[in-house]
N, C-alpha and C. Protein backbone atom coordinates (compact mmCIF):
# COMPACT_ATOMS: atom_id res chain seq x y z
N UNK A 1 29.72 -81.21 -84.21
CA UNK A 1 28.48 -80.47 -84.26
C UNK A 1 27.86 -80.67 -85.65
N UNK A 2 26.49 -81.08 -85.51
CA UNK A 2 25.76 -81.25 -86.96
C UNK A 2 26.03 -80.03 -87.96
N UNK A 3 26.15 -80.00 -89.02
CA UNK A 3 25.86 -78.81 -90.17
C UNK A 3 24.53 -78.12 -89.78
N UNK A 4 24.57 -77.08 -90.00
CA UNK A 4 23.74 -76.17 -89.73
C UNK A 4 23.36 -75.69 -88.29
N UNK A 5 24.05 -75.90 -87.32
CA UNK A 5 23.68 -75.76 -86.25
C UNK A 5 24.88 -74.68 -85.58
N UNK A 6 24.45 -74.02 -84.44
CA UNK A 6 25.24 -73.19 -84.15
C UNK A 6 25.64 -74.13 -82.28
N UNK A 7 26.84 -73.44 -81.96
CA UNK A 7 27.21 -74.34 -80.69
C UNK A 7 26.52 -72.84 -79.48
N UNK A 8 26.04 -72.89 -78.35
CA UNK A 8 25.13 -72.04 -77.72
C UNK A 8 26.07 -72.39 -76.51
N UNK A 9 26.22 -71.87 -75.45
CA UNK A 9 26.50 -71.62 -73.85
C UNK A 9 25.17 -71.18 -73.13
N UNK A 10 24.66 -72.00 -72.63
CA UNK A 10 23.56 -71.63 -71.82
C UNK A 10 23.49 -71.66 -70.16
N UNK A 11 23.38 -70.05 -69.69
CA UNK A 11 24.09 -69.80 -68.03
C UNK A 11 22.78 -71.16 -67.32
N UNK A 12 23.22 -71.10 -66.46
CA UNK A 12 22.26 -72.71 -65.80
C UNK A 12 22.37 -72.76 -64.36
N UNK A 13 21.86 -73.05 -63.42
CA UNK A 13 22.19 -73.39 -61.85
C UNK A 13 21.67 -74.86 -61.95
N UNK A 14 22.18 -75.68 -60.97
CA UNK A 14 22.15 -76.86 -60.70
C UNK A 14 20.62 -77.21 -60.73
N UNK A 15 19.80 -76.49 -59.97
CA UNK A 15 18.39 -76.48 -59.96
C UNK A 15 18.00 -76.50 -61.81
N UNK A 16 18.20 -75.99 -62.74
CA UNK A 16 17.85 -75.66 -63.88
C UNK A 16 18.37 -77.54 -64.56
N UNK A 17 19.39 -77.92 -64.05
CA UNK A 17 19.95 -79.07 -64.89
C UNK A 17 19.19 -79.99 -64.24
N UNK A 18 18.51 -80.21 -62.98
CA UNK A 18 17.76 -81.22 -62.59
C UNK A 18 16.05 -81.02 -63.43
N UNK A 19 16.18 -79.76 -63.65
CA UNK A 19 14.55 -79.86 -64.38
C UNK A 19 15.08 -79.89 -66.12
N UNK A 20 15.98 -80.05 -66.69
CA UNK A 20 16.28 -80.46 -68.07
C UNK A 20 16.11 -81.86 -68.26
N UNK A 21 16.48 -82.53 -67.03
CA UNK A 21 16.68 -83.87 -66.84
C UNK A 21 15.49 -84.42 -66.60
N UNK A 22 14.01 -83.78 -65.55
CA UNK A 22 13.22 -84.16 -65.55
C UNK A 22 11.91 -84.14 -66.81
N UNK A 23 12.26 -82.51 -67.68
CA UNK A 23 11.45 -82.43 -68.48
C UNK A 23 12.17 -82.79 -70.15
N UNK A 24 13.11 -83.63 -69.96
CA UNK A 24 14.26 -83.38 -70.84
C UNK A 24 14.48 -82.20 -71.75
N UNK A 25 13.89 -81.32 -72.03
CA UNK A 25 14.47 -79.90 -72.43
C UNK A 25 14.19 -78.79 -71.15
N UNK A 26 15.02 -77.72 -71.62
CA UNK A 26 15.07 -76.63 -71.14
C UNK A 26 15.16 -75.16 -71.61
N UNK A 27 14.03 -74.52 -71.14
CA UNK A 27 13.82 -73.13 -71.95
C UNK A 27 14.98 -72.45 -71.23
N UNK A 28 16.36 -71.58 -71.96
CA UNK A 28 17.12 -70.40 -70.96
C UNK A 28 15.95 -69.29 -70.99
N UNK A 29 16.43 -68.96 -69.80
CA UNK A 29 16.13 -67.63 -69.25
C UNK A 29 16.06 -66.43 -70.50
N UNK A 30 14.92 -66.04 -70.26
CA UNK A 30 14.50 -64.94 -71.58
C UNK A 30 15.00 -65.64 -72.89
N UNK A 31 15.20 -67.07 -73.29
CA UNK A 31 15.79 -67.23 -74.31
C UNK A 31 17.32 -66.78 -74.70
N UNK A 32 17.89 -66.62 -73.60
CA UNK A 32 19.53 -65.97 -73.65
C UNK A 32 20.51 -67.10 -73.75
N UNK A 33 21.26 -66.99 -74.46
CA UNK A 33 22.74 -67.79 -74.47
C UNK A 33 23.42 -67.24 -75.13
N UNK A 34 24.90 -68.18 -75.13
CA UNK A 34 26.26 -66.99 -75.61
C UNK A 34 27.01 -67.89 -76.78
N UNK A 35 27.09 -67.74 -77.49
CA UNK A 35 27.82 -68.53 -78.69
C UNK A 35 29.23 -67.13 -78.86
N UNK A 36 29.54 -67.90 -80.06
CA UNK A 36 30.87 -67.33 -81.34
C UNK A 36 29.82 -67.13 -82.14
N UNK A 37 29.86 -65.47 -82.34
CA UNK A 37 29.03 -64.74 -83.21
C UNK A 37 30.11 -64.05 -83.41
N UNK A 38 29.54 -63.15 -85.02
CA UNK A 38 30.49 -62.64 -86.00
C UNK A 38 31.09 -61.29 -85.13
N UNK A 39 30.26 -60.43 -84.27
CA UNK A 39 30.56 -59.87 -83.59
C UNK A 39 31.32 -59.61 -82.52
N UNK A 40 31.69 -61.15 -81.91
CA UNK A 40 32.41 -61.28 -80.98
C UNK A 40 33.80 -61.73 -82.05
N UNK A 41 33.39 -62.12 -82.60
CA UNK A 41 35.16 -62.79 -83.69
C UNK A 41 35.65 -61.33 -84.34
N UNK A 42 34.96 -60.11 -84.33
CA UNK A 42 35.33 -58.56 -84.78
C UNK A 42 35.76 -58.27 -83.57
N UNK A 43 35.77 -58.23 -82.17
CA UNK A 43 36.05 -57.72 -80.72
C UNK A 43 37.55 -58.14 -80.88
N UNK A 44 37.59 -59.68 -81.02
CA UNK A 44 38.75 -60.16 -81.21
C UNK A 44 39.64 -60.27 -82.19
N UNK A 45 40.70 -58.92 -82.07
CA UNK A 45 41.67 -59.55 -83.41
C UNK A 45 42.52 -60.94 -83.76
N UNK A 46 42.42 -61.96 -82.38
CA UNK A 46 43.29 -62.50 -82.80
C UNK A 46 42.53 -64.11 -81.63
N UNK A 47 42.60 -64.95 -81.93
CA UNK A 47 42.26 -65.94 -81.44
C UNK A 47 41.44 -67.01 -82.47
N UNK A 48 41.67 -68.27 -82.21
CA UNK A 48 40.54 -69.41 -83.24
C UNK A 48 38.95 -69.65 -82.53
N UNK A 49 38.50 -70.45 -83.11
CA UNK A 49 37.28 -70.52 -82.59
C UNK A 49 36.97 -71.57 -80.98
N UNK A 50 38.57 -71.93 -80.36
CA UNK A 50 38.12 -72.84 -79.31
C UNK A 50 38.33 -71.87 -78.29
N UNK A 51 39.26 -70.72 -78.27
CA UNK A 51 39.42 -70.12 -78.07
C UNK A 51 38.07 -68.85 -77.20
N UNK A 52 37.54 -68.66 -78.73
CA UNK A 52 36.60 -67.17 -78.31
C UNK A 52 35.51 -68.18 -78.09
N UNK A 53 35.40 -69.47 -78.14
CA UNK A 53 34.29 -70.68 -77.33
C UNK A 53 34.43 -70.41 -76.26
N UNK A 54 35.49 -70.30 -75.41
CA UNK A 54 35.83 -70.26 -74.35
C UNK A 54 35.63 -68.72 -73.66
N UNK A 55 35.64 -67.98 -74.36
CA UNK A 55 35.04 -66.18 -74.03
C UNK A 55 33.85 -66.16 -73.78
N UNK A 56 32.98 -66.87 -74.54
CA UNK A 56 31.24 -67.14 -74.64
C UNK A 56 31.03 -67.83 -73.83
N UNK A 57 31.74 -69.14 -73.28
CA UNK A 57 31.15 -70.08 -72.04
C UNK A 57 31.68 -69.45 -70.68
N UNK A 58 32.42 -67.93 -70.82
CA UNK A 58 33.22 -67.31 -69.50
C UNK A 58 31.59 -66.34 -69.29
N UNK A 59 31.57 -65.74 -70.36
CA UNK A 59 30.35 -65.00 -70.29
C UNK A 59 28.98 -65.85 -70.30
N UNK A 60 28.85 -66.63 -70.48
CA UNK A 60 27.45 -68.04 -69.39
C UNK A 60 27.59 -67.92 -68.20
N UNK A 61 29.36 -68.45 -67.94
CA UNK A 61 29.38 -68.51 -66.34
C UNK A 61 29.12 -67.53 -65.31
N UNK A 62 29.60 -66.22 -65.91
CA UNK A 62 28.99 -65.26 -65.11
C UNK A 62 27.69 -64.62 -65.07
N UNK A 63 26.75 -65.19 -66.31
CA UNK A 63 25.19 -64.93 -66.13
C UNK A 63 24.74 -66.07 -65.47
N UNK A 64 25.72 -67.22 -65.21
CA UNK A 64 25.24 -68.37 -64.19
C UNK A 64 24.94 -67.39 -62.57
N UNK A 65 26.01 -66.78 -62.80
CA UNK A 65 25.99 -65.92 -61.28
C UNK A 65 24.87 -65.04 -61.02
N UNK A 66 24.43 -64.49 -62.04
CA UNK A 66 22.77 -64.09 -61.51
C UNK A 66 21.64 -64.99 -61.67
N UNK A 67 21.44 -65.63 -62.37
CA UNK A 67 20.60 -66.76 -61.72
C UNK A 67 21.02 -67.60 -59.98
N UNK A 68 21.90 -67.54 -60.14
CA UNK A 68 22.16 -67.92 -57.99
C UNK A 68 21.67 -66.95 -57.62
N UNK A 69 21.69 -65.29 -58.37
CA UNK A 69 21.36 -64.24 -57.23
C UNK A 69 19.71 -64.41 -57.18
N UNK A 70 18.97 -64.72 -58.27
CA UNK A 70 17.84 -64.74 -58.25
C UNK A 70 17.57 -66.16 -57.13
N UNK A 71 18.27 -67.37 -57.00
CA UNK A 71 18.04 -68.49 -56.61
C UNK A 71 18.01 -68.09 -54.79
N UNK A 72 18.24 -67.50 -54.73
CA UNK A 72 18.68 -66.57 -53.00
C UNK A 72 17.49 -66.55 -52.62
N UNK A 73 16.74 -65.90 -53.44
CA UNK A 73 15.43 -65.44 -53.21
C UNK A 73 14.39 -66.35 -52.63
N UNK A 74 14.81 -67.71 -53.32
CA UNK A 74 13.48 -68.30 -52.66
C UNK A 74 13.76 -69.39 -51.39
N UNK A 75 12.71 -70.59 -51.19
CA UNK A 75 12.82 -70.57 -49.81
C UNK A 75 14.43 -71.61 -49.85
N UNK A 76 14.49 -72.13 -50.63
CA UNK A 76 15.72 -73.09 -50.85
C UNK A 76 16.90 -72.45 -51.13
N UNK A 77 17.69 -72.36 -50.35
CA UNK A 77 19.31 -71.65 -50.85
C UNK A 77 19.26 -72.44 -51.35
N UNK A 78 20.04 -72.04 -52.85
CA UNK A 78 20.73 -72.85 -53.93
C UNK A 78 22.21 -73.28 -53.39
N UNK A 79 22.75 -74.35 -54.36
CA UNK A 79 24.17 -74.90 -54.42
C UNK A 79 24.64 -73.51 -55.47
N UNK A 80 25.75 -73.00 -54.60
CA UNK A 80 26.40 -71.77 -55.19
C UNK A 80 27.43 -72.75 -56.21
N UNK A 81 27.42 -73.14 -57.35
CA UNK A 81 28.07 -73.56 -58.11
C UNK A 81 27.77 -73.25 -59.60
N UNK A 82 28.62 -72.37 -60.74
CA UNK A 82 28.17 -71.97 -61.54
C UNK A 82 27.66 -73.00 -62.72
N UNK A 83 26.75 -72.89 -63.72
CA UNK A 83 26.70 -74.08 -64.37
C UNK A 83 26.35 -73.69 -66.26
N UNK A 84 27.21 -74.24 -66.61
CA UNK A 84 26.93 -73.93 -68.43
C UNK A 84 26.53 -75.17 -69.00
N UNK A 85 25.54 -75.09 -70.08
CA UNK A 85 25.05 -76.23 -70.94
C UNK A 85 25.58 -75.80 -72.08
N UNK A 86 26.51 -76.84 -72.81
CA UNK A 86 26.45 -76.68 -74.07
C UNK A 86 25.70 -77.67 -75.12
N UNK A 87 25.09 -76.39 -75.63
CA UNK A 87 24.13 -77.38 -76.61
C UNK A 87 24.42 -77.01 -78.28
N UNK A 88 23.94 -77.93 -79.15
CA UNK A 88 23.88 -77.51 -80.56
C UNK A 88 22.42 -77.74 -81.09
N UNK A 89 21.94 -76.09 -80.87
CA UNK A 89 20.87 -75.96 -81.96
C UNK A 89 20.85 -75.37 -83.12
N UNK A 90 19.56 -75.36 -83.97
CA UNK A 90 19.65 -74.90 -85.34
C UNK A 90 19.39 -73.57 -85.58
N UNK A 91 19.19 -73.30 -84.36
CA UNK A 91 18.96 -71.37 -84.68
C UNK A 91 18.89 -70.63 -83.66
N UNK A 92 19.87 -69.50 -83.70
CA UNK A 92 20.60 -69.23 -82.59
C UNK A 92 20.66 -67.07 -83.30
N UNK A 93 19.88 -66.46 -83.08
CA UNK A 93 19.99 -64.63 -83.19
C UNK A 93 21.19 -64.28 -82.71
N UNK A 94 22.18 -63.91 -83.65
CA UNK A 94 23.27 -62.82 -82.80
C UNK A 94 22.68 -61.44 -81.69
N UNK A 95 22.55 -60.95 -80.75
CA UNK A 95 22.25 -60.12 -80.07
C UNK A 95 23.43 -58.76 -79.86
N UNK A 96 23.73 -58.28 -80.45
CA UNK A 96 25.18 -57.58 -80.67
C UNK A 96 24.60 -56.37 -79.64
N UNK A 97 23.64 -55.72 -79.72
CA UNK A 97 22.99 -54.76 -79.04
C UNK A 97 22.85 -54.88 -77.20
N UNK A 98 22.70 -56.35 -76.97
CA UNK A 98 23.34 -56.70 -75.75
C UNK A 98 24.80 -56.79 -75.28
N UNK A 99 25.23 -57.52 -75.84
CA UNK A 99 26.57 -57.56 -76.20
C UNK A 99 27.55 -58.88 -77.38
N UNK A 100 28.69 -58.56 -76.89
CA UNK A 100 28.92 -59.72 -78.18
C UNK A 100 29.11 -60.67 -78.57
N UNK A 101 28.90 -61.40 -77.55
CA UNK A 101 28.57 -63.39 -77.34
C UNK A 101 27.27 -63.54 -77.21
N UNK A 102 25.98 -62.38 -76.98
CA UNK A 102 24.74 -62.58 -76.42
C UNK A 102 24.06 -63.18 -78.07
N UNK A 103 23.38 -64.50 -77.60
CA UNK A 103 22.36 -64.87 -78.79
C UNK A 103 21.33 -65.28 -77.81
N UNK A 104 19.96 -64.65 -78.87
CA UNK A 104 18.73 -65.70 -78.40
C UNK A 104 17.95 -66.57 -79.26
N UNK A 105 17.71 -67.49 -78.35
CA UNK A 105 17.47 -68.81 -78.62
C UNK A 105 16.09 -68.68 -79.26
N UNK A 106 15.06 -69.80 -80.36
CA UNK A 106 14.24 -69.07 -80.55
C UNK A 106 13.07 -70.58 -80.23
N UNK A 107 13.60 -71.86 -79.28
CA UNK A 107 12.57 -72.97 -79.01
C UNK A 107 13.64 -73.21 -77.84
N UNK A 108 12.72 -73.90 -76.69
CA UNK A 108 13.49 -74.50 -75.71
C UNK A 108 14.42 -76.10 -76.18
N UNK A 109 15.41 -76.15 -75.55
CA UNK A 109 16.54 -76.73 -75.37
C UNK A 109 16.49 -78.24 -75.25
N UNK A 110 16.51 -79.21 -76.55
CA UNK A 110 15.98 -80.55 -75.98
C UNK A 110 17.24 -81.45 -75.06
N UNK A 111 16.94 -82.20 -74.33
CA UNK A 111 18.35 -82.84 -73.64
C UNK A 111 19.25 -83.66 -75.07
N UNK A 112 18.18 -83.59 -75.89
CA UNK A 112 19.41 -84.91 -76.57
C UNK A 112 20.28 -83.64 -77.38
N UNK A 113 19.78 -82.73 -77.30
CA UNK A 113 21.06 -81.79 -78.00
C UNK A 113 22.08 -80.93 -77.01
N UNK A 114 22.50 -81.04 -75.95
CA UNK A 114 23.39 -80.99 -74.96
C UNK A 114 24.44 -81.85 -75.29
N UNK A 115 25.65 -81.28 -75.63
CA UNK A 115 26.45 -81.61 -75.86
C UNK A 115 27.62 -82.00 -74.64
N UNK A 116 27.73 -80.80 -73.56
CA UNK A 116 27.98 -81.34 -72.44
C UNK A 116 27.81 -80.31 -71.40
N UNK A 117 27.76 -80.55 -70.17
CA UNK A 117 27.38 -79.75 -69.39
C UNK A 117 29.01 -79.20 -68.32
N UNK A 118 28.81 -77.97 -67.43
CA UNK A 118 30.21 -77.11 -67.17
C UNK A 118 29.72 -76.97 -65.77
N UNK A 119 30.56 -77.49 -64.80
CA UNK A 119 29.52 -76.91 -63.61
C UNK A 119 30.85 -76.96 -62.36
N UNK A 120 31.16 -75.57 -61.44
CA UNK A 120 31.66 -75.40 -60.66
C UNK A 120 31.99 -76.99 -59.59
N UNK A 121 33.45 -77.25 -59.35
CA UNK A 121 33.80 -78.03 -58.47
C UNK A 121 33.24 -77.59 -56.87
N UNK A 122 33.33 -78.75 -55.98
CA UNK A 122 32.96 -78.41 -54.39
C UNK A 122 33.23 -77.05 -53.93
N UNK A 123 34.56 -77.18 -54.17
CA UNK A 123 35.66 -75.83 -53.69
C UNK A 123 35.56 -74.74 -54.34
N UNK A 124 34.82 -74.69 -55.01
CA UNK A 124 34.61 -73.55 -55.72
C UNK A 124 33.23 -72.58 -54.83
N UNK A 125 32.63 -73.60 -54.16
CA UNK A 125 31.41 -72.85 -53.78
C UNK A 125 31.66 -71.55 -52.56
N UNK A 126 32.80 -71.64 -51.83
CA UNK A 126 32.50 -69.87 -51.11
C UNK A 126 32.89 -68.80 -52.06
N UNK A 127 33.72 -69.08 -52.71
CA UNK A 127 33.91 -67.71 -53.83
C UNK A 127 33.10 -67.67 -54.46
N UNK A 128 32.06 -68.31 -54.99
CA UNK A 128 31.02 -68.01 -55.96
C UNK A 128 29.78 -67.63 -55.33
N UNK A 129 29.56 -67.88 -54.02
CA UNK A 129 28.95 -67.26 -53.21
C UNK A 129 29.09 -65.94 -52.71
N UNK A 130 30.15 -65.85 -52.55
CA UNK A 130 30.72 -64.14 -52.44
C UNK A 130 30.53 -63.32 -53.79
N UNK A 131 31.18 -64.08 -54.64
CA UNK A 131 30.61 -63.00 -56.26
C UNK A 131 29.34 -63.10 -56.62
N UNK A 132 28.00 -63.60 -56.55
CA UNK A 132 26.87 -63.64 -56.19
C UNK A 132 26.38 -62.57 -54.96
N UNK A 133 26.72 -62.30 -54.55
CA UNK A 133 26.44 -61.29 -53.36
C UNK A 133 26.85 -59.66 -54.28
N UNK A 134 27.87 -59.67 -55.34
CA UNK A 134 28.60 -58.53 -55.68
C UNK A 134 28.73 -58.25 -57.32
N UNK A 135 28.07 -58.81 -57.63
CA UNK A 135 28.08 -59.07 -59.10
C UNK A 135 27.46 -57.82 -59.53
N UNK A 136 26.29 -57.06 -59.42
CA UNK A 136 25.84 -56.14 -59.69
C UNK A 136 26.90 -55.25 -59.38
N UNK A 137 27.43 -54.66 -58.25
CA UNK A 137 28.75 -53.94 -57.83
C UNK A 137 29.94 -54.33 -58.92
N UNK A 138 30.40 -55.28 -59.38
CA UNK A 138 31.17 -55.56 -60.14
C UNK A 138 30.71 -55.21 -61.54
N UNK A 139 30.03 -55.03 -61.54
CA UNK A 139 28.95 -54.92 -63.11
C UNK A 139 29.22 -53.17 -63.35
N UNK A 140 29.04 -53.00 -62.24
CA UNK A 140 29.15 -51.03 -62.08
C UNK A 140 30.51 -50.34 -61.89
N UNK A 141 31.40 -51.17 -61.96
CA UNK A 141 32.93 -51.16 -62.05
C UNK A 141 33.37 -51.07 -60.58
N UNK A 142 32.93 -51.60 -60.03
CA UNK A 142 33.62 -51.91 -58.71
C UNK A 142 34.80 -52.16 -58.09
N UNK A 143 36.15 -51.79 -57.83
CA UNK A 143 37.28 -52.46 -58.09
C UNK A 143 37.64 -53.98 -57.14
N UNK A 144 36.95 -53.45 -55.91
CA UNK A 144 36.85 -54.64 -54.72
C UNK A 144 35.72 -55.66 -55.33
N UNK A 145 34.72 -55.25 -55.50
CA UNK A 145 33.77 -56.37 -56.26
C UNK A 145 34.59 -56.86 -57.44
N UNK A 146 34.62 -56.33 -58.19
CA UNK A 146 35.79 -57.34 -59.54
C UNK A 146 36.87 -57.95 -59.32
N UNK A 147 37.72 -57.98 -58.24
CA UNK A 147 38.18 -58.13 -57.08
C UNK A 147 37.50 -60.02 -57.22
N UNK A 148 36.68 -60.15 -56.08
CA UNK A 148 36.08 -61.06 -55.48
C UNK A 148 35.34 -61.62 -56.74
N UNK A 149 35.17 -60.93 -57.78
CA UNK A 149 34.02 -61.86 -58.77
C UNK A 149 35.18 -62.66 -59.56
N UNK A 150 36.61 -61.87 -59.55
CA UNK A 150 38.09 -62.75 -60.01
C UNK A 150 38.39 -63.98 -59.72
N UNK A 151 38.15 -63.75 -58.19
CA UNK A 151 38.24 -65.22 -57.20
C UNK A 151 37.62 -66.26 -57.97
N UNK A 152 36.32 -66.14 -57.88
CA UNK A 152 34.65 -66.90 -58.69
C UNK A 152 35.59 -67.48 -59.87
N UNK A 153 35.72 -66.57 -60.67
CA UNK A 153 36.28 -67.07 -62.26
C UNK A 153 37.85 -67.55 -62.10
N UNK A 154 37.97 -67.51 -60.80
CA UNK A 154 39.59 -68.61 -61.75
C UNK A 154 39.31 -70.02 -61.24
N UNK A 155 38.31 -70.32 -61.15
CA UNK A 155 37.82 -71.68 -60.36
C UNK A 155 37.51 -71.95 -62.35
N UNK A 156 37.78 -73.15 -62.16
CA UNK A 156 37.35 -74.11 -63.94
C UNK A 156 36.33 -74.63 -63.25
N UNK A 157 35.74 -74.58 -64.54
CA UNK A 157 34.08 -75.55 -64.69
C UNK A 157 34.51 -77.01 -64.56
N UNK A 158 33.83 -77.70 -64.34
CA UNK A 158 34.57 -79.59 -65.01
C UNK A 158 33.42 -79.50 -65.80
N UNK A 159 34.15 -80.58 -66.91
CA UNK A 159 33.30 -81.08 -67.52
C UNK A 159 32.39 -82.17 -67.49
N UNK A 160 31.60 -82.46 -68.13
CA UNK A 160 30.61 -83.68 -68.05
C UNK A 160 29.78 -84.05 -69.11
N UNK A 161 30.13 -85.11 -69.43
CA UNK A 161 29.24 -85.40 -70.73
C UNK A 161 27.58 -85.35 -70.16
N UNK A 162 26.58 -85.36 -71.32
CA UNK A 162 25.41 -84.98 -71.41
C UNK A 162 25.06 -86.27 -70.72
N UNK A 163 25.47 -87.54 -71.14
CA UNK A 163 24.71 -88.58 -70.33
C UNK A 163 25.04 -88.78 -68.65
N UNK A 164 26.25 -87.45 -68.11
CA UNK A 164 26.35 -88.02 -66.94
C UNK A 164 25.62 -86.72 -66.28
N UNK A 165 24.89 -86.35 -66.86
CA UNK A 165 23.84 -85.39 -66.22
C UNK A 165 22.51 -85.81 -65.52
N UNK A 166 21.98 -86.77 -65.29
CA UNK A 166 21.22 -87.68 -64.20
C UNK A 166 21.89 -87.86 -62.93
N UNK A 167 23.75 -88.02 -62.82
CA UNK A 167 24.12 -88.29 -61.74
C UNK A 167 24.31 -86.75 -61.20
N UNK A 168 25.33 -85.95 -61.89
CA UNK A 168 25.23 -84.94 -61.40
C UNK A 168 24.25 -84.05 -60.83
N UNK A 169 23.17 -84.13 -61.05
CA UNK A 169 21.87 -83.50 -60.25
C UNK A 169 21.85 -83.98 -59.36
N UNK A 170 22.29 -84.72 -58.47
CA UNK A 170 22.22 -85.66 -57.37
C UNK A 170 23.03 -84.87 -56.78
N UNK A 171 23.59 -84.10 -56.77
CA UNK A 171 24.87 -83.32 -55.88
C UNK A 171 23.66 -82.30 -54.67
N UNK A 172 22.70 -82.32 -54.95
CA UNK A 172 21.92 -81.21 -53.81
C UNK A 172 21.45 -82.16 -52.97
């Protein structure tokens, strides 16, 4: 990662990575993403930084899950597959008041700074479809919804480098 730049998790649906690709950047949603902020490294007494990376791209994946809920909505069912961009930009707001991976972004997202992209395997898609249906319920402490949104999250992202993000949009 360049000096001066902070590393960002940005929640994403498959639909969102085909228009990064077409417009090569991408604005997140309200300007939201999740880094290693000082706040989240105080939550945690004890872990390194690949580590609580990995807390911040858990918390993408599950704001990936409301963007599918919003994606419901229109006339195209979405591919229920969760999706994280990691990018390195130069300026990145801790949001502690949201919570403690939340940063916002303060310019949209160019492709050449995608570092690599995180996006649910085949098999992953009925459980993430089901925690998409329950996520709000799970949000409200649900025990059966947290339950089913468990399922969702023990599925791994794969990875993918930034240049194999032209093929991967091809999956719809």
């Amino acid at each position: 990662m360049p000096a001066g730049e902070t590393r960002v998790y940005i929640p994403a649906t498959l639909d969102m990575l085909r228009s990064l690709v077409d417009e090569q950047e991408l604005r997140a949603l309200n300007d939201t993403a999740f880094a290693v902020t000082p706040a989240l490294r105080e939550a945690y007494t004890s872990g390194d930084d690949e580590e609580l990376s990995e807390v911040a791209m858990a918390e993408a994946a599950r704001a990936s899950l409301r963007l599918l809920a919003q994606e419901t909505e229109s006339d195209t069912p979405p591919v229920y597959r969760r999706a994280v961009i990691a990018a390195d930009v130069p300026e990145a707001t801790p949001r502690p008041d949201l919570d403690d991976a939340v940063v916002r972004l303060s310019a949209a997202v160019p492709l050449r700074k995608v570092a690599s992209v995180h996006v649910d395997l085949s098999e992953a898609e009925p459980d993430v479809q089901k925690a998409v249906d329950i996520i709000d319920a799970a949000d409200m402490g649900d025990e059966d919804a947290e339950f089913v949104l468990g399922d969702a999250e023990d599925h791994q992202l794969a990875w993918y480098a930034a240049q194999e993000l032209p093929f991967l949009v091809e999956l719809r």
